[in-house]
Protein backbone atom coordinates (compact mmCIF):
# COMPACT_ATOMS: atom_id res chain seq x y z
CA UNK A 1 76.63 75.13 14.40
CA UNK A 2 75.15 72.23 12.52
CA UNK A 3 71.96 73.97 11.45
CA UNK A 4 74.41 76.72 9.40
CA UNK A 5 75.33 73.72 7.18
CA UNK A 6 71.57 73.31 6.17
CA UNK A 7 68.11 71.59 7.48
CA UNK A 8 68.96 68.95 9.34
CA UNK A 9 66.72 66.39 11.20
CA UNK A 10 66.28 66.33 15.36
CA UNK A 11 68.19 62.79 15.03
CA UNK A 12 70.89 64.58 13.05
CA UNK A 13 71.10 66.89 15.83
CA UNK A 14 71.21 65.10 18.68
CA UNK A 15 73.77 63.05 17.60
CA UNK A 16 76.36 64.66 19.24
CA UNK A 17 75.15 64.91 22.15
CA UNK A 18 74.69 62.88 25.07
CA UNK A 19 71.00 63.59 25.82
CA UNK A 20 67.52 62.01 25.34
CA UNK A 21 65.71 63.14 22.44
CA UNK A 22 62.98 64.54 24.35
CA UNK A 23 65.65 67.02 26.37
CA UNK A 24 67.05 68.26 23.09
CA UNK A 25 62.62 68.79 21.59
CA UNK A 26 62.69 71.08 24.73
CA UNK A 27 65.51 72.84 23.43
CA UNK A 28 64.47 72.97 19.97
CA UNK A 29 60.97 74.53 21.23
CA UNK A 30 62.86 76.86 23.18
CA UNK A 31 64.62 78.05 19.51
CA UNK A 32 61.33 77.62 17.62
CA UNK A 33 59.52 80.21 20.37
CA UNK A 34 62.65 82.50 20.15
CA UNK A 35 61.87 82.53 16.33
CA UNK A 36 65.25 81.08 15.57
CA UNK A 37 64.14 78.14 14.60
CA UNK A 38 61.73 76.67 12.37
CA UNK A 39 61.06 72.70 12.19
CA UNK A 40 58.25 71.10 10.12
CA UNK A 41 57.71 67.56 10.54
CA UNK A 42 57.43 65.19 7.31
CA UNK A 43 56.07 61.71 8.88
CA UNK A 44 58.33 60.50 11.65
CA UNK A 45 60.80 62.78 10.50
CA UNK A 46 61.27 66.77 11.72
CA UNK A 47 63.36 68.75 10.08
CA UNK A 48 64.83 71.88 11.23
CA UNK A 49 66.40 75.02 9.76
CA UNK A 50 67.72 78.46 11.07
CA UNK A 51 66.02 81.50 10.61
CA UNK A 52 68.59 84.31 10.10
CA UNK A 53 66.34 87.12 9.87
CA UNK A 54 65.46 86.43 13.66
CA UNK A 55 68.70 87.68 14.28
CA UNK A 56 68.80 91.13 12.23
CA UNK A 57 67.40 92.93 15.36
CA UNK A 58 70.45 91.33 17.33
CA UNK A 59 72.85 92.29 14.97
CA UNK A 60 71.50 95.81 15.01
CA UNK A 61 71.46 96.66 18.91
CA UNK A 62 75.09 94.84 18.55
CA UNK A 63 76.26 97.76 16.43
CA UNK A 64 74.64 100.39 18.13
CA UNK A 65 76.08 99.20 21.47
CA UNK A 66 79.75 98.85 19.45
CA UNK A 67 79.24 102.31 18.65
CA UNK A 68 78.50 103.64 21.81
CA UNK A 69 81.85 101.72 23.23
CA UNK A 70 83.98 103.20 20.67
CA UNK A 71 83.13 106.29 21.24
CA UNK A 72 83.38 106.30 25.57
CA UNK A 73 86.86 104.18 24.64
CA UNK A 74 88.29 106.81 22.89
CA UNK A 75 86.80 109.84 25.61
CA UNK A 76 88.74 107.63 28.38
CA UNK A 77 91.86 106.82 25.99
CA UNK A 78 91.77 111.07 25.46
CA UNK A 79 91.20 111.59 29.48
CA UNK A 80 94.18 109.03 29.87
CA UNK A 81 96.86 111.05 27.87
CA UNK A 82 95.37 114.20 29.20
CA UNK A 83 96.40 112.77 32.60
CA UNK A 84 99.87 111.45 31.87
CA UNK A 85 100.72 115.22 30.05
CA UNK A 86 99.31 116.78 33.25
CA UNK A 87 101.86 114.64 35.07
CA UNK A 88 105.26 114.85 32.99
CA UNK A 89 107.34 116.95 34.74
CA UNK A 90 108.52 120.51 33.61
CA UNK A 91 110.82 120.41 30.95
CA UNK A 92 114.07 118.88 31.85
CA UNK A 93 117.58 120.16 31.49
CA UNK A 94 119.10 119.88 28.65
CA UNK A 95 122.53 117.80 29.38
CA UNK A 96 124.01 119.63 26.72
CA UNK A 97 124.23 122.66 28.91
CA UNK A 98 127.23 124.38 30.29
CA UNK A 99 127.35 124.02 34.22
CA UNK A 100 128.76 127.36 35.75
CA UNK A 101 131.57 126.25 38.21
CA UNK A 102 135.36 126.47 38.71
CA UNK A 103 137.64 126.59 35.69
């Protein structure tokens, strides 16, 4: 979450967290492989930054998928009312109706 704020160095980073700096490089490689990532290093100092268009492909197979769920949602939602119709009984007596009977 830091990293949507801006660059921010590995020590700004790893503050948080209660790992050695080397653990959280491994992790930051990981991220920079991925293409999520980019870091450049300015003497002792690396800075990182996101890299949003990594994620454009994500975003698309996310909508795709979303649309493909809608659309078997509302099949089953269709299949489910189909079922309970199916399963009302006939129409009911009115109880408005005159019983035949003794007077």
């Amino acid at each position: 979450m830091r990293l949507c704020a801006g660059e921010a160095s590995v020590g700004e980073l790893a503050d948080p967290f209660d790992m050695a700096l080397p653990s959280l490089m491994k992790h930051i490689h990981v991220l920079e492989t991925s293409g999520l990532v980019q870091s450049e290093k300015s003497g002792r100092v690396r800075t990182c930054r996101l890299s949003p268009d990594a994620l454009v492909g994500a975003e698309d197979w996310f909508q795709q998928q979303r649309a493909i769920w809608e659309a078997r949602l509302d099949r089953f939602e269709a299949y489910v009312m189909q079922l309970k119709k199916e399963r009302e009984p006939a129409a009911k007596p009115s109880r408005t109706s005159k019983r035949k009977g003794p007077k």
